[in-house]
Every structure is written in structure tokens, then in C-alpha cells.
PDB file of N, CA and C in Angstrom:
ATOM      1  N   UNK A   1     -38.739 -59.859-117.654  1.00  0.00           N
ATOM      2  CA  UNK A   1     -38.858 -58.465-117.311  1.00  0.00           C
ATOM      3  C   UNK A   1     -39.448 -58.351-115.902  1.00  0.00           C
ATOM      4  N   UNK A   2     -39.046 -57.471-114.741  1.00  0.00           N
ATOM      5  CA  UNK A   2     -39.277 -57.486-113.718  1.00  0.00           C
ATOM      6  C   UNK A   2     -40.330 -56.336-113.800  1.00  0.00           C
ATOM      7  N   UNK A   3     -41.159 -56.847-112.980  1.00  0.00           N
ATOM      8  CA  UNK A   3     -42.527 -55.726-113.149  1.00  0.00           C
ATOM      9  C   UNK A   3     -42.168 -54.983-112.008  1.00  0.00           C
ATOM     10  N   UNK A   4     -43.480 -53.321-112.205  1.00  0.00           N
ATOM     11  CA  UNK A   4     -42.817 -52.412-110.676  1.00  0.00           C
ATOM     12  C   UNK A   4     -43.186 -53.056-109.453  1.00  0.00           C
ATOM     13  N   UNK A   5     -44.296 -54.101-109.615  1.00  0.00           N
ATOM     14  CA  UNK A   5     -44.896 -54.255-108.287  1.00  0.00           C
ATOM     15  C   UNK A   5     -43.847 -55.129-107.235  1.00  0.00           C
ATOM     16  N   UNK A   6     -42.909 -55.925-108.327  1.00  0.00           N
ATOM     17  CA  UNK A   6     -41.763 -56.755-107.557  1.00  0.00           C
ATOM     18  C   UNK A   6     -40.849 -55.827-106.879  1.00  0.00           C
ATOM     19  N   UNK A   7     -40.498 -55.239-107.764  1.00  0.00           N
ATOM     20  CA  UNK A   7     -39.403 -53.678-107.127  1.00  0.00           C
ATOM     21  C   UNK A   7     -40.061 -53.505-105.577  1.00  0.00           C
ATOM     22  N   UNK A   8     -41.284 -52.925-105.837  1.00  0.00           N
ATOM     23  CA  UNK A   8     -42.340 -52.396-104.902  1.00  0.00           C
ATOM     24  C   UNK A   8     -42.339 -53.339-103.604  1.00  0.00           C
ATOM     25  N   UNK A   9     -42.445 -54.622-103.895  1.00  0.00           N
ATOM     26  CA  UNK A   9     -42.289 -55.624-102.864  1.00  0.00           C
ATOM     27  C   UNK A   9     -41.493 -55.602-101.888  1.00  0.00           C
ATOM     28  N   UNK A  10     -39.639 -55.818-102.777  1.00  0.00           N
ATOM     29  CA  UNK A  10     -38.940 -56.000-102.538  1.00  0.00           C
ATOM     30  C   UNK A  10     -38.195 -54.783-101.432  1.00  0.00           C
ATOM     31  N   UNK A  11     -38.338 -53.457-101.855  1.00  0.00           N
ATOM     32  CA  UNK A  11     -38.410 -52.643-101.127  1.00  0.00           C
ATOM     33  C   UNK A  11     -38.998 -52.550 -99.479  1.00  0.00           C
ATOM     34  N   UNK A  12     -40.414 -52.984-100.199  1.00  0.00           N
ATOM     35  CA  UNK A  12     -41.531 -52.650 -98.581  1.00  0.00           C
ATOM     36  C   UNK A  12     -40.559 -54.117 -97.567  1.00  0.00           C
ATOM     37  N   UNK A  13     -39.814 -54.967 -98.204  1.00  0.00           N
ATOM     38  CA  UNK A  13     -39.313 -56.062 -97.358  1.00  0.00           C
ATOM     39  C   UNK A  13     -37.930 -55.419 -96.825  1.00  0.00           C
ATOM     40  N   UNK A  14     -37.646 -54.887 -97.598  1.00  0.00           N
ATOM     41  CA  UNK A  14     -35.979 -54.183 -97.496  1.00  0.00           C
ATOM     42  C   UNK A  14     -36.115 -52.974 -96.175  1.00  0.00           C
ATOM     43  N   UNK A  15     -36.835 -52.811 -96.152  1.00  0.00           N
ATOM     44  CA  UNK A  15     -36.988 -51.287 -95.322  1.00  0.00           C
ATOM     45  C   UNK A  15     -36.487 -51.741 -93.884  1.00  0.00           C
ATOM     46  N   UNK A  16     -37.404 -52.258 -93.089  1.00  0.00           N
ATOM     47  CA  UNK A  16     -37.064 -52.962 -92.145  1.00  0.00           C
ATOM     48  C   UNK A  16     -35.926 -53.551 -91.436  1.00  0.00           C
ATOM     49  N   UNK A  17     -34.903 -54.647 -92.731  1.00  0.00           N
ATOM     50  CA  UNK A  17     -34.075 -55.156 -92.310  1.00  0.00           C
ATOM     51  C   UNK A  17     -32.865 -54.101 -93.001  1.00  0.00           C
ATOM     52  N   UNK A  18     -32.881 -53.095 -93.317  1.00  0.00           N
ATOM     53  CA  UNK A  18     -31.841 -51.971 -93.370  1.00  0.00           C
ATOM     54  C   UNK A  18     -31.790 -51.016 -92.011  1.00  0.00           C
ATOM     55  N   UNK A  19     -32.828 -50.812 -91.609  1.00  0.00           N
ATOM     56  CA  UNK A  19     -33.698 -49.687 -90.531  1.00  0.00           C
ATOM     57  C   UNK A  19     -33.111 -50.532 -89.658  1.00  0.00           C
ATOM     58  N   UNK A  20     -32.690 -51.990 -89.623  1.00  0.00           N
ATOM     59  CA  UNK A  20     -32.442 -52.740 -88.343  1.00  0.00           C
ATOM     60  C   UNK A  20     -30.855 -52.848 -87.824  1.00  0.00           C
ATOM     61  N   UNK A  21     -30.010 -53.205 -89.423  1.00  0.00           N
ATOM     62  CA  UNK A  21     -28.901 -53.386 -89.520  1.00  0.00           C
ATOM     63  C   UNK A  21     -27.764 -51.891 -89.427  1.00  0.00           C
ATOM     64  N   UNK A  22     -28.396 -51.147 -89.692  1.00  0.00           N
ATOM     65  CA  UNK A  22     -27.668 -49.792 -89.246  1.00  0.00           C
ATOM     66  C   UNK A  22     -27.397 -49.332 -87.961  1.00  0.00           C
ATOM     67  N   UNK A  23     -27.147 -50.359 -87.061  1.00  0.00           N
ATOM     68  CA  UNK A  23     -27.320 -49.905 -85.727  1.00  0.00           C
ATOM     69  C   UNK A  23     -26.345 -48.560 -85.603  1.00  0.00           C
ATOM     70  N   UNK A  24     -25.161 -47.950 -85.690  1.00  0.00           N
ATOM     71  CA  UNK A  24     -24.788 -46.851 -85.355  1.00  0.00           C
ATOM     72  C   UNK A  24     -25.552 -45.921 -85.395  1.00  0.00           C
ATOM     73  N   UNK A  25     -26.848 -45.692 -86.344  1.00  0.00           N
ATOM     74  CA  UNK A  25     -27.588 -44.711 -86.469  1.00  0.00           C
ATOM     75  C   UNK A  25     -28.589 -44.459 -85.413  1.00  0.00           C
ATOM     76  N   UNK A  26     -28.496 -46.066 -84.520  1.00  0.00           N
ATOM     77  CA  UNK A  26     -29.668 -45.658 -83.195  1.00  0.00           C
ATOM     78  C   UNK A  26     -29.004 -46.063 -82.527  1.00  0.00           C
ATOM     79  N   UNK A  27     -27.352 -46.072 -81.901  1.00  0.00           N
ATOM     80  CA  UNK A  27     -26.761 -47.066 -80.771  1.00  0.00           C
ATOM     81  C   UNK A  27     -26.747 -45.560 -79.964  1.00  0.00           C
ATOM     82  N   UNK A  28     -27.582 -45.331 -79.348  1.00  0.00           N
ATOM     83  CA  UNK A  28     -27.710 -44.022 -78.180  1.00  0.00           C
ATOM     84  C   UNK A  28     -28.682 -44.225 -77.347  1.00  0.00           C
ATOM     85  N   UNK A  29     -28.697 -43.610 -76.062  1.00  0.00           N
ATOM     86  CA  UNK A  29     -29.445 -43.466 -74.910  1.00  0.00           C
ATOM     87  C   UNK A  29     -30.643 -42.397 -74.881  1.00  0.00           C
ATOM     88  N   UNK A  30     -30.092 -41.560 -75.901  1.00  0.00           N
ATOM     89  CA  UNK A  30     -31.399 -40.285 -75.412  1.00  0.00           C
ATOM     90  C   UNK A  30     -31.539 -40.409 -76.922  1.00  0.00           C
ATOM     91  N   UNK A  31     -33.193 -39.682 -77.257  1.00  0.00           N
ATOM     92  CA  UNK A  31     -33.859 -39.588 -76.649  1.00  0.00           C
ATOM     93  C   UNK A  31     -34.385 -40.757 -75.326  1.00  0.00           C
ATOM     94  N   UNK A  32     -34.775 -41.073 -74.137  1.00  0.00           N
ATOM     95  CA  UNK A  32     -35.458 -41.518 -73.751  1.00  0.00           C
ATOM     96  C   UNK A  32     -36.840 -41.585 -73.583  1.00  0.00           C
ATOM     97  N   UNK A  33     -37.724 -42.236 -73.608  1.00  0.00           N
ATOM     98  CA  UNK A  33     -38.895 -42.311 -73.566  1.00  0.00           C
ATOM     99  C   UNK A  33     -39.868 -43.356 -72.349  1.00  0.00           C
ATOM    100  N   UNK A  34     -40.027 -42.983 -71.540  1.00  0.00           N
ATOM    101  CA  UNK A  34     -41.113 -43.627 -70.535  1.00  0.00           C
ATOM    102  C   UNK A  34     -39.629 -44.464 -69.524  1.00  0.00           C
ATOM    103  N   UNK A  35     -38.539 -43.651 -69.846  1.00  0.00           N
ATOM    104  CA  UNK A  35     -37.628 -44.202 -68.652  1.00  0.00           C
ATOM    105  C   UNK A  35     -36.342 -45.482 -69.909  1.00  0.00           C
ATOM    106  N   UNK A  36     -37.154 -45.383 -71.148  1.00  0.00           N
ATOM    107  CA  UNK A  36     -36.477 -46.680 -71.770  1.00  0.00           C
ATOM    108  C   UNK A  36     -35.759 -46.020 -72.776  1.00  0.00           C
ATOM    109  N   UNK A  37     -34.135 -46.690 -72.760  1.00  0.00           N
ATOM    110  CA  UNK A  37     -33.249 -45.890 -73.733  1.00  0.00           C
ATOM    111  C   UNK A  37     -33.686 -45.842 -75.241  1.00  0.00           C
ATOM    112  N   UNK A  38     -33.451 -44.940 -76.121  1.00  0.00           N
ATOM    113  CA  UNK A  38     -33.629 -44.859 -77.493  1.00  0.00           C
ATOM    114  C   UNK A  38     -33.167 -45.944 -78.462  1.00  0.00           C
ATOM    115  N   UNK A  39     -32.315 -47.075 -78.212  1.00  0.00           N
ATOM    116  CA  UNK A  39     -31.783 -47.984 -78.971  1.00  0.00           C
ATOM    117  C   UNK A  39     -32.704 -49.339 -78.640  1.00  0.00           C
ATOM    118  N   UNK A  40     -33.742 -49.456 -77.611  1.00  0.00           N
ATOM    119  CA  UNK A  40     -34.668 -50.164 -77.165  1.00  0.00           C
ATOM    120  C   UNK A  40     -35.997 -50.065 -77.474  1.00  0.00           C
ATOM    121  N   UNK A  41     -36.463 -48.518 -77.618  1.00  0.00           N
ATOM    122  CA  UNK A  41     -37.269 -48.616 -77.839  1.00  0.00           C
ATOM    123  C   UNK A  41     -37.495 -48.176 -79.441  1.00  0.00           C
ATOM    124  N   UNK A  42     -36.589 -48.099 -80.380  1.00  0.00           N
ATOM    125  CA  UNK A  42     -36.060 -48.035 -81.711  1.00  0.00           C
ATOM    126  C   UNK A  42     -36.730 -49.028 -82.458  1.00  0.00           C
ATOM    127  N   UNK A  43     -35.860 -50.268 -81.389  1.00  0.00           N
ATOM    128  CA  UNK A  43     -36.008 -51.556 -82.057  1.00  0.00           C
ATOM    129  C   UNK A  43     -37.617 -52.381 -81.702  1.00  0.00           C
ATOM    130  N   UNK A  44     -38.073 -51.685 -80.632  1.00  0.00           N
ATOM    131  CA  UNK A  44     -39.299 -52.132 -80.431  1.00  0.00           C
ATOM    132  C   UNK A  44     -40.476 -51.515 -81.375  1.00  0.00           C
ATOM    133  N   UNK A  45     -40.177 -50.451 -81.727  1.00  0.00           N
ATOM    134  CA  UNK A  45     -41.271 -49.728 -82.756  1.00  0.00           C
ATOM    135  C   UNK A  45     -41.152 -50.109 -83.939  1.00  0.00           C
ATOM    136  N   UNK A  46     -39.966 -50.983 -84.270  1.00  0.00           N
ATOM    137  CA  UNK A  46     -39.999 -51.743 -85.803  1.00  0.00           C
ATOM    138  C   UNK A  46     -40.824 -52.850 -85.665  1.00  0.00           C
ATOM    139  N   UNK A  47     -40.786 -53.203 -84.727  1.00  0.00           N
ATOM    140  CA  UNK A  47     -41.960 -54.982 -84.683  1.00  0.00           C
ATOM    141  C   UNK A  47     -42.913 -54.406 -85.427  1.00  0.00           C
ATOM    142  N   UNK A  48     -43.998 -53.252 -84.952  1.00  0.00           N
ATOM    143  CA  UNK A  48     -45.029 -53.003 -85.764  1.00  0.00           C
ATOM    144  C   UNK A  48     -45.225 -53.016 -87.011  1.00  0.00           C
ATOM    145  N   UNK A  49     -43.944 -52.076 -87.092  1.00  0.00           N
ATOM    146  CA  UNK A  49     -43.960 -51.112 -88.431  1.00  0.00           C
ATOM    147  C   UNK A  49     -43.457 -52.534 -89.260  1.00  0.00           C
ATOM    148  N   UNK A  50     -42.454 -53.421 -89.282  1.00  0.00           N
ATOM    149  CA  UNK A  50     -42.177 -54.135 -89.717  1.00  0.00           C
ATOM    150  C   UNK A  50     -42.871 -55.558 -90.776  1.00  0.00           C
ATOM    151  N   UNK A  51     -43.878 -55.391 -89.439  1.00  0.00           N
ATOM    152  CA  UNK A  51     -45.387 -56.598 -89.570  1.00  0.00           C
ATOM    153  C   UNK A  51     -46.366 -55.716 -90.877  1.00  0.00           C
ATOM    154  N   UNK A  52     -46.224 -54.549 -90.414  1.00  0.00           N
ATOM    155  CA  UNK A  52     -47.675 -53.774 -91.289  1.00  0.00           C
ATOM    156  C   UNK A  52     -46.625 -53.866 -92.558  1.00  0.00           C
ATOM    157  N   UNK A  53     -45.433 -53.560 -92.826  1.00  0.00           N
ATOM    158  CA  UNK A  53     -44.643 -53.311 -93.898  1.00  0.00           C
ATOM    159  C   UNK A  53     -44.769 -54.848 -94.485  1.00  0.00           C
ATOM    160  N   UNK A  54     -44.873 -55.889 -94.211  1.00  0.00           N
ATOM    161  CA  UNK A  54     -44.922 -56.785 -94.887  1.00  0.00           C
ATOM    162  C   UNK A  54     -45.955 -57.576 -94.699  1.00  0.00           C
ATOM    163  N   UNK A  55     -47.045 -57.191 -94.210  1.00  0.00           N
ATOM    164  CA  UNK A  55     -48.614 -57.464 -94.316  1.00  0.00           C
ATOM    165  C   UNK A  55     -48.672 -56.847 -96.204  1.00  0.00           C
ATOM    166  N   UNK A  56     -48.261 -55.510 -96.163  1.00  0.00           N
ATOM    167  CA  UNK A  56     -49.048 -54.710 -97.506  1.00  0.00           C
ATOM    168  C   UNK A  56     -47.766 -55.470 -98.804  1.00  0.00           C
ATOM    169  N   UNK A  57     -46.687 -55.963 -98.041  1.00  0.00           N
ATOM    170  CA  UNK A  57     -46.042 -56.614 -99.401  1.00  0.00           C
ATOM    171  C   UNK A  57     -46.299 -58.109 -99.632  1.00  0.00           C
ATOM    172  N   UNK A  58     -47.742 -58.773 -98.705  1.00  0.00           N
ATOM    173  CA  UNK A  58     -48.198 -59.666 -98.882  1.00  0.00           C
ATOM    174  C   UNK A  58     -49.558 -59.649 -99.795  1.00  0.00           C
ATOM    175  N   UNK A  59     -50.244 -58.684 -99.307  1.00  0.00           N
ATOM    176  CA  UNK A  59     -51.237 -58.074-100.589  1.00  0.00           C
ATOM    177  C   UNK A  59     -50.800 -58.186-101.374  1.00  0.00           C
ATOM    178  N   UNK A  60     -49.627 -56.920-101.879  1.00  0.00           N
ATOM    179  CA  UNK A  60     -49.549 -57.074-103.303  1.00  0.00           C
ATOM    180  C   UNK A  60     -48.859 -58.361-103.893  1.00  0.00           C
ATOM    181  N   UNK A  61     -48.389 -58.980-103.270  1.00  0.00           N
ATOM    182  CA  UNK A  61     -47.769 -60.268-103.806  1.00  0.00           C
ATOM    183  C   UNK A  61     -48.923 -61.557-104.273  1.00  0.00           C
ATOM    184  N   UNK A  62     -49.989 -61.613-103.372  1.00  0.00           N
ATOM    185  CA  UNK A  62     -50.954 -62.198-103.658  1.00  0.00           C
ATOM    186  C   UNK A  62     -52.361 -61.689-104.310  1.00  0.00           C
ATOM    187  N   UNK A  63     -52.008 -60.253-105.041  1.00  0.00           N
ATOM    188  CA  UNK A  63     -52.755 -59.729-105.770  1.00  0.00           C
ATOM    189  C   UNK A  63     -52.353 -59.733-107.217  1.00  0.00           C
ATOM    190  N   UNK A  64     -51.414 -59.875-107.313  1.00  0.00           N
ATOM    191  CA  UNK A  64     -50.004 -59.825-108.882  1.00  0.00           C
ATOM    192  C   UNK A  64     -49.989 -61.427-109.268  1.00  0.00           C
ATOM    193  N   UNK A  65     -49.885 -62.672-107.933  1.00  0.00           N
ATOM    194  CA  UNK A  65     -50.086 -63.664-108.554  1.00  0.00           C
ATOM    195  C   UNK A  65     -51.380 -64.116-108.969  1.00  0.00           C
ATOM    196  N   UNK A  66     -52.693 -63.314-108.281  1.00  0.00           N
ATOM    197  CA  UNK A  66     -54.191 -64.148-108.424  1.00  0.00           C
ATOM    198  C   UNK A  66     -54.330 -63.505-109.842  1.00  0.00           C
ATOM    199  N   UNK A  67     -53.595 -62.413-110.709  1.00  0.00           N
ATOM    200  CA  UNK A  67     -54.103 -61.185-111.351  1.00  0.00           C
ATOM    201  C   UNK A  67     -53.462 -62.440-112.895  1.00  0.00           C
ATOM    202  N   UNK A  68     -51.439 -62.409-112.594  1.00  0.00           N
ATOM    203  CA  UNK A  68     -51.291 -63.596-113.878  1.00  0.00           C
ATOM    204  C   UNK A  68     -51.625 -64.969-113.487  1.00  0.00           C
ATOM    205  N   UNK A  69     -52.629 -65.464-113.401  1.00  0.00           N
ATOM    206  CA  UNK A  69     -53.039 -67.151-112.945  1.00  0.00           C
ATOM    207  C   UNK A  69     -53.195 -67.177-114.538  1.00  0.00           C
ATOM    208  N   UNK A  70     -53.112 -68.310-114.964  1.00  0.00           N
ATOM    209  CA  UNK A  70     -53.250 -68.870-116.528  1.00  0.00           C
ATOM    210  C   UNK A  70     -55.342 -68.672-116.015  1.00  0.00           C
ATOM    211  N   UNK A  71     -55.665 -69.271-115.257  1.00  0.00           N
ATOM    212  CA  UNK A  71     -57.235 -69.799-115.587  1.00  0.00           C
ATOM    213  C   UNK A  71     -57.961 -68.677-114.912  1.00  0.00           C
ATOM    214  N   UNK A  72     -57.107 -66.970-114.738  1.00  0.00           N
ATOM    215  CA  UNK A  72     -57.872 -66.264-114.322  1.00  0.00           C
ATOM    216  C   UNK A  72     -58.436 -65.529-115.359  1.00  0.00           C
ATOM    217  N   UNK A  73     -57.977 -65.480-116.751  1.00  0.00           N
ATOM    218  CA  UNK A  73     -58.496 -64.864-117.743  1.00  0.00           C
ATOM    219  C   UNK A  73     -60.230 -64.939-118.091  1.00  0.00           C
ATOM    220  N   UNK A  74     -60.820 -64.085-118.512  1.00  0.00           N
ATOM    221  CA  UNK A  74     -61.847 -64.140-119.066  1.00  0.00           C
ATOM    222  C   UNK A  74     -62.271 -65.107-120.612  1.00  0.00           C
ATOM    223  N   UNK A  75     -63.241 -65.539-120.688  1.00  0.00           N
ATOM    224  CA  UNK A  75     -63.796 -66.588-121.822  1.00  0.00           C
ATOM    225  C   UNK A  75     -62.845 -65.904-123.094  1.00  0.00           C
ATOM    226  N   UNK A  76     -63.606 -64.475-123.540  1.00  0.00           N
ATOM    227  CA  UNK A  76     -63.983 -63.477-124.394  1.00  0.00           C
ATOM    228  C   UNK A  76     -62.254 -63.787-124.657  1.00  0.00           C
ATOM    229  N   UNK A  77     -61.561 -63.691-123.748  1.00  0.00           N
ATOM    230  CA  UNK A  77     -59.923 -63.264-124.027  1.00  0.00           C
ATOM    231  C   UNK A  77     -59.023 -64.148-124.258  1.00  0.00           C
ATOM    232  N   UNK A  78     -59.881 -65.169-124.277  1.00  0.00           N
ATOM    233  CA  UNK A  78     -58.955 -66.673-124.193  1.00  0.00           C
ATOM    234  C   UNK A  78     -59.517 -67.019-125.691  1.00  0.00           C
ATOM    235  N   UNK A  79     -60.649 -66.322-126.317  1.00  0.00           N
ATOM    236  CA  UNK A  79     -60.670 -66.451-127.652  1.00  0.00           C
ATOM    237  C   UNK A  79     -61.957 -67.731-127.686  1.00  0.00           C
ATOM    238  N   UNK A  80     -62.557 -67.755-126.856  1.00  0.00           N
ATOM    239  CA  UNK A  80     -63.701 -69.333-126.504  1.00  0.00           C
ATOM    240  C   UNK A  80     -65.215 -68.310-126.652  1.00  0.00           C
ATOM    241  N   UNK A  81     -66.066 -68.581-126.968  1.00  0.00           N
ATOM    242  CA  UNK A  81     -66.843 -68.121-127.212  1.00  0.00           C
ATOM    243  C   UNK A  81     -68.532 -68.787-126.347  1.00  0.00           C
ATOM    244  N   UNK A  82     -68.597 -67.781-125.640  1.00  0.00           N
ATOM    245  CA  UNK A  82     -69.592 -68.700-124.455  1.00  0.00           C
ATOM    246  C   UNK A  82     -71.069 -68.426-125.096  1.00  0.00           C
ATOM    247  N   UNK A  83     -71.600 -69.318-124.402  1.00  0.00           N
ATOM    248  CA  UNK A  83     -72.956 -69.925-124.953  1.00  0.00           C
ATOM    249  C   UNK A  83     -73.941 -68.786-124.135  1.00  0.00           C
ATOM    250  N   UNK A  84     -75.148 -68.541-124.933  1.00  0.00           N
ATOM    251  CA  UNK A  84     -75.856 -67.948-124.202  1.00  0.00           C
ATOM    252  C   UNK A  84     -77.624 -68.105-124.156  1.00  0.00           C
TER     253      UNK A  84
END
């Protein structure tokens, strides 16, 4: 069973390389900005957005695996009964 947080992942990874591959949707000159055509500086404002978009689908990826670790469970839940 695929959990939401994989969906969730998979998405925040997807965004980017869809936003990239659609070029007809940014192959234009204007707007311009600081003298630099719109299909340049398009692709330059994804570096960021791109990095932060898969910074946060690195969190959750390494929050979902530390969360099912077999030896992250608690004593109480593993049915062991700790000494006190």
C-alpha cells in the first residue's frame, strides 16, 4: 500500500521537471526582466525553487524512513517489558 507521504514526495519531485519540460509555455521574450528574456530567466528561477522543492521532499523522505525503522519502536510496543 502506498502511503500519502510517497504520493507527497513524488509530486514535490515532479513539479520541477514538468515546470521544465513544457517549454512552449515559457519559449517567449517578454516579459523581460533586468534586460534578460523571459525563457532565461524562467529557467533560472527554477534552480531555487527546484533545490527548496526537493530539500522538503528530502525531509519527508528521511522522516517516513527514521519513523518505520524496525528498532525505532518503543520497549512497551514491542511487547518487552523494561526494568525499573
Amino acid at each position: 500500500m502506498v502511503k500519502a507521504v510517497y504520493v507527497a514526495i513524488a509530486i514535490l519531485l515532479f513539479i520541477p521537471l514538468i515546470a521544465l519540460l513544457a517549454i512552449p509555455t515559457y519559449n517567449s521574450v517578454n516579459p523581460t526582466l533586468g534586460g534578460v528574456a523571459f525563457f532565461y530567466w524562467y529557467q533560472i528561477l527554477w534552480m531555487p525553487l527546484g533545490a527548496l522543492l526537493y530539500y522538503i521532499a528530502s525531509v519527508l523522505w528521511n522522516r517516513t524512513e527514521k519513523d518505520s525503522a524496525p528498532g525505532n519502536k518503543p520497549a512497551a510496543r514491542r511487547g518487552r517489558r523494561t526494568r525499573r
